[in-house]
C-alpha atoms as a PDB file:
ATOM      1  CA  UNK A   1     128.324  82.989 114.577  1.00  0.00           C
ATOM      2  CA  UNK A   2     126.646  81.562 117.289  1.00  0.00           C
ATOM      3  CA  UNK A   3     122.714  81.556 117.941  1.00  0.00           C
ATOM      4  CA  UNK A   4     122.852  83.326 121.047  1.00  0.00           C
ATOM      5  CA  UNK A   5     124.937  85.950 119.412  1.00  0.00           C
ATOM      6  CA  UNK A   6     122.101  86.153 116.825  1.00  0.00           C
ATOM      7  CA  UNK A   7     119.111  86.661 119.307  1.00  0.00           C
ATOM      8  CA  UNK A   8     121.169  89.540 121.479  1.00  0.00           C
ATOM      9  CA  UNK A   9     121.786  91.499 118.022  1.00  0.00           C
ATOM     10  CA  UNK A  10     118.095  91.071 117.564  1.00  0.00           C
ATOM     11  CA  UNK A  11     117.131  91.830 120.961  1.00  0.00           C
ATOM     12  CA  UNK A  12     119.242  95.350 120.752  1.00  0.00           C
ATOM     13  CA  UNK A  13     117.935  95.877 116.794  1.00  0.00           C
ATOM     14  CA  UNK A  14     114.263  95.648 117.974  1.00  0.00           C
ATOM     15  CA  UNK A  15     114.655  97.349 121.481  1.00  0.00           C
ATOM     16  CA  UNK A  16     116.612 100.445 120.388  1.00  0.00           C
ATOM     17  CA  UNK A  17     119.358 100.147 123.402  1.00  0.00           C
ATOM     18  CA  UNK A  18     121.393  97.851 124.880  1.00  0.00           C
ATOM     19  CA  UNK A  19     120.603  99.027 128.394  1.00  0.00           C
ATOM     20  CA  UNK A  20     116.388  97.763 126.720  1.00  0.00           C
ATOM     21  CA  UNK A  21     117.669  94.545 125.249  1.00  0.00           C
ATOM     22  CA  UNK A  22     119.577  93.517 128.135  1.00  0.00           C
ATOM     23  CA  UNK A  23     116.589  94.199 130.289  1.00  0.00           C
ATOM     24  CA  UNK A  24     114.181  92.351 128.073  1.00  0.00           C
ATOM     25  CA  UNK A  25     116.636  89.022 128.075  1.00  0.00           C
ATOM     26  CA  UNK A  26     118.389  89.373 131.626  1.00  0.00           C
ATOM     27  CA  UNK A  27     121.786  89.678 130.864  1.00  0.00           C
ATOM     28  CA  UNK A  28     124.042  91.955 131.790  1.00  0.00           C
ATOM     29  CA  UNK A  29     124.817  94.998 129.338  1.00  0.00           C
ATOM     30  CA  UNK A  30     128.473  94.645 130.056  1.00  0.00           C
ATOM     31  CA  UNK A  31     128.503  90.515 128.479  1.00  0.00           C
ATOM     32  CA  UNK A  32     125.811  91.747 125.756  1.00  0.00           C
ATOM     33  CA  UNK A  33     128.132  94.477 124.734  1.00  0.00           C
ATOM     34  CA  UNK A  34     131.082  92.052 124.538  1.00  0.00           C
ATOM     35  CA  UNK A  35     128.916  89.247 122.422  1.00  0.00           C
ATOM     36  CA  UNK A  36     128.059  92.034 119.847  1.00  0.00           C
ATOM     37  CA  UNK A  37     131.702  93.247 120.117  1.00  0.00           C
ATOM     38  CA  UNK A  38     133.282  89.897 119.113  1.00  0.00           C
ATOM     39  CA  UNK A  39     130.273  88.744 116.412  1.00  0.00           C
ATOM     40  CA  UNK A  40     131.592  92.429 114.579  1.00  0.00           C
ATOM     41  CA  UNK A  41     134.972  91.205 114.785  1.00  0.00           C
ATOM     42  CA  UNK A  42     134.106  87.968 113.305  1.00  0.00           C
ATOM     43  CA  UNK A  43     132.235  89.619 110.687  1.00  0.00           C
ATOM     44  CA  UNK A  44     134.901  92.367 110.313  1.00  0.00           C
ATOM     45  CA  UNK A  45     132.026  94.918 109.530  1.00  0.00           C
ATOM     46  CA  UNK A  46     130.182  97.622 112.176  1.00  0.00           C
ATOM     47  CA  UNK A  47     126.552  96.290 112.841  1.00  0.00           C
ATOM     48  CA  UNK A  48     125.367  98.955 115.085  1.00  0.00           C
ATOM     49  CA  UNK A  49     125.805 102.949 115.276  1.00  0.00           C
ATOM     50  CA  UNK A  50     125.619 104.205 118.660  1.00  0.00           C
ATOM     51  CA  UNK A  51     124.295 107.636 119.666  1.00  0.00           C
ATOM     52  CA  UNK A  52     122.749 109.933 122.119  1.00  0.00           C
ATOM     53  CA  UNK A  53     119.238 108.531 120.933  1.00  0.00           C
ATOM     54  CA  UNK A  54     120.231 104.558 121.232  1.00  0.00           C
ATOM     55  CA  UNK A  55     121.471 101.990 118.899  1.00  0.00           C
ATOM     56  CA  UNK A  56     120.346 101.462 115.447  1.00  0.00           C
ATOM     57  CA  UNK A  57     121.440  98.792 112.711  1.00  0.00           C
ATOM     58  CA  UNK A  58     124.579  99.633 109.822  1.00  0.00           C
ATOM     59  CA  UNK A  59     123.422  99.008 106.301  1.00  0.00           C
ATOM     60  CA  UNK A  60     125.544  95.321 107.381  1.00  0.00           C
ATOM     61  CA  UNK A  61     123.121  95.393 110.360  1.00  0.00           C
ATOM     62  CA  UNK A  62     119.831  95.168 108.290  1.00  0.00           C
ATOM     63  CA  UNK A  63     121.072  92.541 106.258  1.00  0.00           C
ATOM     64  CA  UNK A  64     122.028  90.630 108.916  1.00  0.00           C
ATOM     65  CA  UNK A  65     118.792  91.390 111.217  1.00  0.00           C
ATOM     66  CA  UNK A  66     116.843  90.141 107.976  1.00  0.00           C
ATOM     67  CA  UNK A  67     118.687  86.254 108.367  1.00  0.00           C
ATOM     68  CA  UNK A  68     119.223  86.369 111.869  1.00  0.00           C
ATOM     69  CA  UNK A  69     115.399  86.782 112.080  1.00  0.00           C
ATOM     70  CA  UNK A  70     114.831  83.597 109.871  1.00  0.00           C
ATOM     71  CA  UNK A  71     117.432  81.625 111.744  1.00  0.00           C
ATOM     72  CA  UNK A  72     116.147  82.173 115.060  1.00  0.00           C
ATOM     73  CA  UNK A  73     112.792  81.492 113.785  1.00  0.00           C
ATOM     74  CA  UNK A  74     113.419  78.132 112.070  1.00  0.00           C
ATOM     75  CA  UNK A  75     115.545  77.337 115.197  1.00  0.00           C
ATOM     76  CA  UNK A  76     112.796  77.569 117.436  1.00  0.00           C
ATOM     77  CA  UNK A  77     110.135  76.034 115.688  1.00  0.00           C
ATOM     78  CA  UNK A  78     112.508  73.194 115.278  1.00  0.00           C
ATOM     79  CA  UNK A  79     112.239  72.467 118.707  1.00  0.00           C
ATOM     80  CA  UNK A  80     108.939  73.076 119.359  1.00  0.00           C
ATOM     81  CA  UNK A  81     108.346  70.203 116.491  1.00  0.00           C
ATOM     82  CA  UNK A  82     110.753  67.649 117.884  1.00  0.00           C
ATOM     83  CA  UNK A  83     109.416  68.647 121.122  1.00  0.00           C
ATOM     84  CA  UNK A  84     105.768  68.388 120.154  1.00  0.00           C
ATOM     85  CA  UNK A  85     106.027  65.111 117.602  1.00  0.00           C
ATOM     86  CA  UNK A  86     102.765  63.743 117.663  1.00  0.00           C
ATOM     87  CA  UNK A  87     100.588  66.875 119.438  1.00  0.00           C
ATOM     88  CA  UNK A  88      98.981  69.677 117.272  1.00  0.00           C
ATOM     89  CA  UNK A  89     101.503  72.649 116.528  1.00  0.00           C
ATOM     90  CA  UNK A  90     101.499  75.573 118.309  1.00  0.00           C
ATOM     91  CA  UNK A  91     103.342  78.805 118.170  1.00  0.00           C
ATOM     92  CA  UNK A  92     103.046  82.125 116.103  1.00  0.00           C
ATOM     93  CA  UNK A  93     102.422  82.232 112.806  1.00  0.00           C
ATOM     94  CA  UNK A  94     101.679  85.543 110.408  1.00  0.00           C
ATOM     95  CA  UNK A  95      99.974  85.357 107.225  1.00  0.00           C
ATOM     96  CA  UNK A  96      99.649  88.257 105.107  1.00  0.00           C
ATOM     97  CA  UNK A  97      97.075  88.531 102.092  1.00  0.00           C
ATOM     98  CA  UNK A  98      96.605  90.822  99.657  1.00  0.00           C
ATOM     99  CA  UNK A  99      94.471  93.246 100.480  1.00  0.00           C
ATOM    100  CA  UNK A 100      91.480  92.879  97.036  1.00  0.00           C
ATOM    101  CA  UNK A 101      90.880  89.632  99.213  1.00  0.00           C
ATOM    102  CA  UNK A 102      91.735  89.778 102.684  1.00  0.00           C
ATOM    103  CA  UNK A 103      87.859  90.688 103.744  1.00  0.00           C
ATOM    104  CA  UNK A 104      86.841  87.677 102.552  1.00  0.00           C
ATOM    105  CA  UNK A 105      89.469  85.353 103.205  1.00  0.00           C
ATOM    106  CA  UNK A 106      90.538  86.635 106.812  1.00  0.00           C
ATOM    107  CA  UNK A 107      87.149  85.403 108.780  1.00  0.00           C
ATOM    108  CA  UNK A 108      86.847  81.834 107.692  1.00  0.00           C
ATOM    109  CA  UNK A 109      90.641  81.600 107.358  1.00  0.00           C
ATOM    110  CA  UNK A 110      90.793  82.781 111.633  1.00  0.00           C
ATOM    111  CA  UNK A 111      87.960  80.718 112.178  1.00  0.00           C
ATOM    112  CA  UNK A 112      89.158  76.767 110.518  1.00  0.00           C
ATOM    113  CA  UNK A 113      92.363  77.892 112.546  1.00  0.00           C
ATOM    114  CA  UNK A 114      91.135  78.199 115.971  1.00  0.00           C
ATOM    115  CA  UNK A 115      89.260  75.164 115.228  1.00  0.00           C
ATOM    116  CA  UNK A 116      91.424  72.490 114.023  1.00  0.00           C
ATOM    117  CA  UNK A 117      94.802  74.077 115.553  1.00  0.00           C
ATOM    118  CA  UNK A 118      93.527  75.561 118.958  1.00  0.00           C
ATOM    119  CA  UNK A 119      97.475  76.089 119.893  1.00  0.00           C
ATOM    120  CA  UNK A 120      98.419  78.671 117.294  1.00  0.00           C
ATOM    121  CA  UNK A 121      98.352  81.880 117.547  1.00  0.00           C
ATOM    122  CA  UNK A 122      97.045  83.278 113.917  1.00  0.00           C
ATOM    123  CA  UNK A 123      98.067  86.938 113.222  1.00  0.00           C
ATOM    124  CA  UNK A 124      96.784  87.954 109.761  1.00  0.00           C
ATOM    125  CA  UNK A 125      97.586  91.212 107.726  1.00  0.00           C
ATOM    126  CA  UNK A 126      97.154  92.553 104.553  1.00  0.00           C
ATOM    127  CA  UNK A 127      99.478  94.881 102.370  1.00  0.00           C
ATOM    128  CA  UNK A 128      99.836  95.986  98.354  1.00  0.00           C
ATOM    129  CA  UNK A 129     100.522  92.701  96.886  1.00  0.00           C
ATOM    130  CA  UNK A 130     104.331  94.334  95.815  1.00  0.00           C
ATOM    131  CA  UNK A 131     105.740  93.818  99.283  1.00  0.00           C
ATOM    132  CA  UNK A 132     104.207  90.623 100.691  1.00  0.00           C
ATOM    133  CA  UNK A 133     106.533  88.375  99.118  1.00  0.00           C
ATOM    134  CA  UNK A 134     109.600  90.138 100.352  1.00  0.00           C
ATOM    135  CA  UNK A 135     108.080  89.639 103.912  1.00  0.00           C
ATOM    136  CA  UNK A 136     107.782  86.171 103.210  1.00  0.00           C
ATOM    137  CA  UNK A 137     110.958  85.938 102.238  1.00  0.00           C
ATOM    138  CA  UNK A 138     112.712  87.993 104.506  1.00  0.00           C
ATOM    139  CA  UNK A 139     110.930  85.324 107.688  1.00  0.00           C
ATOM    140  CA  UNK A 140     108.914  88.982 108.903  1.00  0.00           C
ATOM    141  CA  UNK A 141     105.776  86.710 107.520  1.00  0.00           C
ATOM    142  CA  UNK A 142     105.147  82.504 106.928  1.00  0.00           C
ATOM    143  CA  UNK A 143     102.831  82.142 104.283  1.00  0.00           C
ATOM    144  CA  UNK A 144     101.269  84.783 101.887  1.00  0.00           C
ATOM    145  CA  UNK A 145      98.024  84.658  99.749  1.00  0.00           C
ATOM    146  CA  UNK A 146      99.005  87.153  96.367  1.00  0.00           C
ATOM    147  CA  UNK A 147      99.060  87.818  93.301  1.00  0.00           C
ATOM    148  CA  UNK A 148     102.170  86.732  91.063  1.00  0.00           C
ATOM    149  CA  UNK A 149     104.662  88.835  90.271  1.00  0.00           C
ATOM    150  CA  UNK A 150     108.445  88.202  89.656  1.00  0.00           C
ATOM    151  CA  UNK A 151     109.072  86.441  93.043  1.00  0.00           C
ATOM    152  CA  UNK A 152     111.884  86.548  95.236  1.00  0.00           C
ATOM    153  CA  UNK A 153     114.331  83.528  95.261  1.00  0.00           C
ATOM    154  CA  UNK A 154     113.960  82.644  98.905  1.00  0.00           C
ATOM    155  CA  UNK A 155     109.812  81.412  98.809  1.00  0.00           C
ATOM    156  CA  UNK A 156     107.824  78.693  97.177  1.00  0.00           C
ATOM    157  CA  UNK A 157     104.871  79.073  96.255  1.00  0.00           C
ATOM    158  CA  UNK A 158     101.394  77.146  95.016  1.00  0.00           C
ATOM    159  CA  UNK A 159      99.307  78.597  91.877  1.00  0.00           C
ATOM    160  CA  UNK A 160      95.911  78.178  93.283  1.00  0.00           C
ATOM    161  CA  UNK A 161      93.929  80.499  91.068  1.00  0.00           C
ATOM    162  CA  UNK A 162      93.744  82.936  87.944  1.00  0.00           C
ATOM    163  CA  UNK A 163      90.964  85.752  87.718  1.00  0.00           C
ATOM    164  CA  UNK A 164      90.411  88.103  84.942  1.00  0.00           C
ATOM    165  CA  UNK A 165      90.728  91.578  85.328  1.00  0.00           C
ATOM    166  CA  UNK A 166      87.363  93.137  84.140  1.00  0.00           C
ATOM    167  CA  UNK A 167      86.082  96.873  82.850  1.00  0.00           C
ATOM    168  CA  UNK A 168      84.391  98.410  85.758  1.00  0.00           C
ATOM    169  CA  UNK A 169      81.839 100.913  85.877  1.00  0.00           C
ATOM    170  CA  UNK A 170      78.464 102.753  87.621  1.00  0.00           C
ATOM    171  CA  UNK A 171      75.726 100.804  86.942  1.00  0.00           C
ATOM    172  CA  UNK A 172      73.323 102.930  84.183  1.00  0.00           C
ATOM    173  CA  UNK A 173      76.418 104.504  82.894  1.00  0.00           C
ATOM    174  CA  UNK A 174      78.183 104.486  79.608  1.00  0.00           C
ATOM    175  CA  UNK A 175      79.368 100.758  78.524  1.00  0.00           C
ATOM    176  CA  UNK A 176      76.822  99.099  80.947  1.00  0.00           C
ATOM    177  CA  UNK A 177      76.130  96.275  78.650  1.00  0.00           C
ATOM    178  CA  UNK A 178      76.264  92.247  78.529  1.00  0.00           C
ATOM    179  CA  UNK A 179      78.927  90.752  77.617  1.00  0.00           C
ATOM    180  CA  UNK A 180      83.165  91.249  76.761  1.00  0.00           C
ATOM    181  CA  UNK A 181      84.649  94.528  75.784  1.00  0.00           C
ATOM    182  CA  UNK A 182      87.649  94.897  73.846  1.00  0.00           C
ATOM    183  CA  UNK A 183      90.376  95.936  75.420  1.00  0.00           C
ATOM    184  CA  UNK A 184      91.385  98.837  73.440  1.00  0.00           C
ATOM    185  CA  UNK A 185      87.385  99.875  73.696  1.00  0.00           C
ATOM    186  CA  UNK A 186      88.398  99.926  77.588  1.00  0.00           C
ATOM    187  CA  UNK A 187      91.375 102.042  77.339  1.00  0.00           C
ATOM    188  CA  UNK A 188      89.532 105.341  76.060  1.00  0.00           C
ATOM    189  CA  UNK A 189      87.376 105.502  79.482  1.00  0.00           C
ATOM    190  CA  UNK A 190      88.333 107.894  81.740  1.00  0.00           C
ATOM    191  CA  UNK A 191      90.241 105.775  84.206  1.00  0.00           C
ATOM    192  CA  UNK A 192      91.286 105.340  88.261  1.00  0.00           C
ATOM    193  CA  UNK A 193      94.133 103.084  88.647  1.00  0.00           C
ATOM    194  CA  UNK A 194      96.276 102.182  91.079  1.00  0.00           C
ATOM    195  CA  UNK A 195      99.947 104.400  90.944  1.00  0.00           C
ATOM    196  CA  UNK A 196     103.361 102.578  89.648  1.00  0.00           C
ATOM    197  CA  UNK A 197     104.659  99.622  90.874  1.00  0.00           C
ATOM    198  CA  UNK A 198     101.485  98.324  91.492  1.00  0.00           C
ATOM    199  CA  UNK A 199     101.356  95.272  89.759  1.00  0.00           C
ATOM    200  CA  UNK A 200      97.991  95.854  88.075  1.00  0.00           C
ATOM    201  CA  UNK A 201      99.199  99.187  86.216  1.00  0.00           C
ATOM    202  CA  UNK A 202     102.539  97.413  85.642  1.00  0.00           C
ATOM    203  CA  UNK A 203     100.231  94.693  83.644  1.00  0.00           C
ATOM    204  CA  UNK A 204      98.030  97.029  82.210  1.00  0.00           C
ATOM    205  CA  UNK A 205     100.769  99.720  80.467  1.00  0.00           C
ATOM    206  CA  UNK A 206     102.518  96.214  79.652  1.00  0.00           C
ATOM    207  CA  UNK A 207      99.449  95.282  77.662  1.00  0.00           C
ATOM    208  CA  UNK A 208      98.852  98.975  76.041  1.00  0.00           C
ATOM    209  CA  UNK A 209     102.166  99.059  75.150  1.00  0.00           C
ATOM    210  CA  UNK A 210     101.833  95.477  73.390  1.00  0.00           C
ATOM    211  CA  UNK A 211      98.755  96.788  71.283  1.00  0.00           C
ATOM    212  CA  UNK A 212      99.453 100.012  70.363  1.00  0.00           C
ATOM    213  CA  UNK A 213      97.173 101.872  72.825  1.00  0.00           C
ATOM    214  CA  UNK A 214      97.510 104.660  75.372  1.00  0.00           C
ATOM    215  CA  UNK A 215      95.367 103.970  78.805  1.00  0.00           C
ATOM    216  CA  UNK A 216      92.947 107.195  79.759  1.00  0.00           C
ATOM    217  CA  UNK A 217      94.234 107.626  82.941  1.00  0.00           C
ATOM    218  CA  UNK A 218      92.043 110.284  84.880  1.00  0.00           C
ATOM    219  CA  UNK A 219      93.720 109.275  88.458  1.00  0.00           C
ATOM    220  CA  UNK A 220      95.734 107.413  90.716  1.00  0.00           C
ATOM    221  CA  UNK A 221      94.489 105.750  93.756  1.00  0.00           C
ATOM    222  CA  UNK A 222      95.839 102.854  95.958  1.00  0.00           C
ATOM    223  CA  UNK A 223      93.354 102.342  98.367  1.00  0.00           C
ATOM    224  CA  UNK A 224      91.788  99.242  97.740  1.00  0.00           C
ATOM    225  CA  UNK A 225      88.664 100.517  99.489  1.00  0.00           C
ATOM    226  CA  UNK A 226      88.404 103.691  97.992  1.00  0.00           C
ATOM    227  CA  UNK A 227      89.149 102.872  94.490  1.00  0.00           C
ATOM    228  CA  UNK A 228      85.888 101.039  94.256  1.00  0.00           C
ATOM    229  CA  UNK A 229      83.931 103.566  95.758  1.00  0.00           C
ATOM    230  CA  UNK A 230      85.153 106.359  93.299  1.00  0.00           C
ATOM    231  CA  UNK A 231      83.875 103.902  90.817  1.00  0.00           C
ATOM    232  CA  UNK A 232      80.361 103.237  92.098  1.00  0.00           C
ATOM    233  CA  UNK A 233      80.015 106.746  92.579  1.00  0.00           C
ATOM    234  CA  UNK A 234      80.578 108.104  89.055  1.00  0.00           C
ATOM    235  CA  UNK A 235      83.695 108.922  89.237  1.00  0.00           C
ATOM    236  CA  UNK A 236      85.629 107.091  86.801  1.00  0.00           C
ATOM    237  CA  UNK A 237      85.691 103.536  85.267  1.00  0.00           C
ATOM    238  CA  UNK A 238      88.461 100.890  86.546  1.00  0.00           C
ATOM    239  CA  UNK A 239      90.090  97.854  85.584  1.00  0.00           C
ATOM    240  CA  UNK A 240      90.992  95.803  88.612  1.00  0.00           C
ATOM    241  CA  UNK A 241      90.855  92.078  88.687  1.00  0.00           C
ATOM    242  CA  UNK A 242      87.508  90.666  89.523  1.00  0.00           C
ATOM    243  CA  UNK A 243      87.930  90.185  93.073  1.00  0.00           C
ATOM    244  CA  UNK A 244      89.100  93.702  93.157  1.00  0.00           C
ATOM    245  CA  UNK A 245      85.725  95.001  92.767  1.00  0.00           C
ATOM    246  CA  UNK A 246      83.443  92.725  94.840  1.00  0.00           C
ATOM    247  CA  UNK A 247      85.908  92.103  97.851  1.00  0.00           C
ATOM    248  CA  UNK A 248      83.650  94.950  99.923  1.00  0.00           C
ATOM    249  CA  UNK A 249      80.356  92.659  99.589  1.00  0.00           C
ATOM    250  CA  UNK A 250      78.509  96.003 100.683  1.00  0.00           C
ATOM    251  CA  UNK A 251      79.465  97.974  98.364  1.00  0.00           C
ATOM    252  CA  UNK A 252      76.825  97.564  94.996  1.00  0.00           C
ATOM    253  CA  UNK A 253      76.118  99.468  91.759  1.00  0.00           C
ATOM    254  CA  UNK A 254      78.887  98.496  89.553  1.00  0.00           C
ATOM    255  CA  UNK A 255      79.015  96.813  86.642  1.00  0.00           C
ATOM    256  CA  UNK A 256      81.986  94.825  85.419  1.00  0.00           C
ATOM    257  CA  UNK A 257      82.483  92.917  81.891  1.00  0.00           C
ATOM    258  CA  UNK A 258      85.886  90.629  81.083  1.00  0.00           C
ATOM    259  CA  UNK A 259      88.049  92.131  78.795  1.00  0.00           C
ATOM    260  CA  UNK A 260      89.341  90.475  75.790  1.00  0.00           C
ATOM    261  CA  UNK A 261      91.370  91.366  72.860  1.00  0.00           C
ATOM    262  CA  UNK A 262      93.491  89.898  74.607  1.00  0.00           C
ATOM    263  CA  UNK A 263      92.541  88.652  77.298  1.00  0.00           C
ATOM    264  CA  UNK A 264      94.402  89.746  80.381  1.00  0.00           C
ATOM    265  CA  UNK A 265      94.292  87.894  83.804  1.00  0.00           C
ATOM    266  CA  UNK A 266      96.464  87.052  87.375  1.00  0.00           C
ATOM    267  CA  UNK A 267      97.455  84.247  89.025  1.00  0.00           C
ATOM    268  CA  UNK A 268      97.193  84.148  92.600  1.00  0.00           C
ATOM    269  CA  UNK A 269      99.362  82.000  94.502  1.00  0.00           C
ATOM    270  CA  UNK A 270     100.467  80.913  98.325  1.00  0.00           C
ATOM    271  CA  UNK A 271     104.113  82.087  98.903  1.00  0.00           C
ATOM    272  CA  UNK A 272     105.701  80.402 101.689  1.00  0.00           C
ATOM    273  CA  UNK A 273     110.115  80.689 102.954  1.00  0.00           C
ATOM    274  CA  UNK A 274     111.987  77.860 101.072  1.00  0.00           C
ATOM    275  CA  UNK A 275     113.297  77.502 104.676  1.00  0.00           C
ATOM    276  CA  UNK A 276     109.684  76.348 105.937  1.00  0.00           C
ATOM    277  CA  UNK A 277     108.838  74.398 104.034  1.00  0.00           C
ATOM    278  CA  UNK A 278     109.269  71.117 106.145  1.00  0.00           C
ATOM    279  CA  UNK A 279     108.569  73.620 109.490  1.00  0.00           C
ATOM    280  CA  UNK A 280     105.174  71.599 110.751  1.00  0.00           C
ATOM    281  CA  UNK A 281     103.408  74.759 111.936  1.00  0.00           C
ATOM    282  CA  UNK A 282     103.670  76.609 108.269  1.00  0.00           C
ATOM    283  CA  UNK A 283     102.584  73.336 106.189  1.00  0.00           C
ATOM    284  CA  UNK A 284      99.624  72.981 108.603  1.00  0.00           C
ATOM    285  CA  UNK A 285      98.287  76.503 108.260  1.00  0.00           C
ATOM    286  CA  UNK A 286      98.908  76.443 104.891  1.00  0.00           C
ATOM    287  CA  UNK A 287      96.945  73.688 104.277  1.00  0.00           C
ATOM    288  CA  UNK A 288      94.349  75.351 106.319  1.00  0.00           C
ATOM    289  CA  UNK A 289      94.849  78.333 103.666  1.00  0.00           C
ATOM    290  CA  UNK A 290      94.271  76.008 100.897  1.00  0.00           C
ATOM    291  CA  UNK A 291      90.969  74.669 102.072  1.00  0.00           C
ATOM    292  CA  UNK A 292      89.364  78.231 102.692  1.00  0.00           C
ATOM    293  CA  UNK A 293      89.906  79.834  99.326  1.00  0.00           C
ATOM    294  CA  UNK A 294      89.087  76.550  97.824  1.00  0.00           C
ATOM    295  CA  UNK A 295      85.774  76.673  99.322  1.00  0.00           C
ATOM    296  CA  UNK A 296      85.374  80.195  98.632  1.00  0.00           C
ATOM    297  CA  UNK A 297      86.178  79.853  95.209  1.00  0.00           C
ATOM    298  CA  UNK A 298      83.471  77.039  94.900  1.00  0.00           C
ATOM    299  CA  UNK A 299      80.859  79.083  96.575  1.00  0.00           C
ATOM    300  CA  UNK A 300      81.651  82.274  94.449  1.00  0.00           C
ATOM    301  CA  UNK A 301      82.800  84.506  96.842  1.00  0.00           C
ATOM    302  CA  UNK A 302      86.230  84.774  95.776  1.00  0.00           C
ATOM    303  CA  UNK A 303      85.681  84.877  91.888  1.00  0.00           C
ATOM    304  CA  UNK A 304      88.475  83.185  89.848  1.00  0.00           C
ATOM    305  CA  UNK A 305      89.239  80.039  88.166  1.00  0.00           C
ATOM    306  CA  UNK A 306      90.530  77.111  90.713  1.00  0.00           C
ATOM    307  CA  UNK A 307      93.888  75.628  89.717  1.00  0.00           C
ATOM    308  CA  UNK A 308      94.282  73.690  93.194  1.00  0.00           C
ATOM    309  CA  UNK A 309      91.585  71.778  94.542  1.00  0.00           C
END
């Protein structure tokens, strides 16, 4: 396989057509057509299904879009770092974060960006905390700011912090006290949860299971703005990891108190590609990333114990 090969099958993946791609590179469809032609023969496997609507990717075709992506990418910010040896990196870079924090962490994160690296171009997004790995690791994202889970084979990643997940309630309502409540004391509120795989319910039936206990489960919801909101209002009682409750700083009247017997926490962590992790651009940003939950941790905005400093 050759490189160019690689960025015409993603040219014709992405645009839908190879009368689009070749259009969008400026080659002619007849030479695209052969390139794709001989990198199926190579492969001996289809990559593309042709129709009256355009071209779409084979099962073989996903995989392959999924490396060819991270190829390309690594290729190119290769030379833009031998290039650039000694200047400030520039380029694209995507971070995604998990959506309890990505309020908070997304305006300081944007700002210490375009401050110390004026030349990148920062896109952030946020997503359940179940798929961001898998875009780190398939190259659709560089660095990540979740919770830990079992994670993929192709990232690296950086424990930075641990929070508790804590009881949840209207303020005035029933269990608004001081102090820890037992787990098991937690389990018989009527509770809103997020639905399976999320890895919150995963941990929490885990931890029922473990004790003996059966979670009062009064609804699903995987909003991570609405879910607090039912709460506040009334509604039902939660248990969400700290940050979970507080990352909408407008939203007040809840209570929360740490749960124990046992206790039951996440780790968060930065998840970056094995395949970046010399790649200048990533190890700057992420270094960037570092410093901003660091000093949000310290100034209590993202709540959680610092492992990183």
């Amino acid at each position: 396989m050759k490189v160019n090969q690689l960025k015409y099958f993603l040219a014709i993946v992405e645009a839908g057509s190879l009368s689009g791609a070749a259009q969008n590179l400026g080659v002619a469809q007849p030479a695209l057509s052969q390139h794709i032609a001989n990198l199926e023969q190579e492969l001996d496997v289809a990559l593309l299904e042709r129709s009256s609507r355009g071209v779409s990717s084979t099962s073989a075709g996903d995989l392959l879009y999924e490396h060819a992506r991270t190829i390309v990418r690594q290729i190119e910010r290769a030379e833009t770092d031998v290039r650039h040896l000694g200047q400030s990196p520039s380029g694209e870079i995507v971070v995604v974060l998990a959506a309890s924090v990505s309020q908070i962490v997304s305006p300081p994160l944007a700002k210490r960006v375009a401050e110390r690296l004026p030349e990148v171009n920062l896109l952030i997004q946020e997503g359940m905390s179940i798929n961001l790995a898998r875009l780190v690791e398939s190259g659709r994202a560089d660095l990540a700011f979740v919770p830990s889970g079992i994670l993929p084979s192709g990232v690296e990643s950086e424990q930075i912090l641990v929070e508790d997940l804590v009881l949840g309630g209207a303020k005035g309502s029933e269990g608004d006290a001081e102090g820890a409540i037992d787990f098991e004391a937690a389990c018989q509120f009527p509770l809103v949860l997020p639905s399976r795989p999320h890895y919150v319910r995963n941990t929490l039936e885990q931890a029922a299971f473990d004790q003996g206990l059966r979670l009062n489960i009064k609804a699903e919801q995987d909003s991570p703005r609405l879910l607090p909101r039912l709460v506040a209002s009334g509604y039902a009682y939660s248990i969400l990891p700290q940050n979970g409750f507080f990352e909408d700083q407008s939203l007040d009247g809840i209570f929360t108190r740490k749960i124990v017997k046992p206790d039951i926490s996440r780790s968060l962590h930065i998840l970056w590609p094995k395949a970046a992790s010399q790649d200048r651009l990533t190890v700057e940003v992420k270094s960037v990333l570092r410093e901003v939950i660091t000093a949000l941790s310290i100034s209590g905005q993202v709540r959680g114990s610092l492992k990183t400093v």
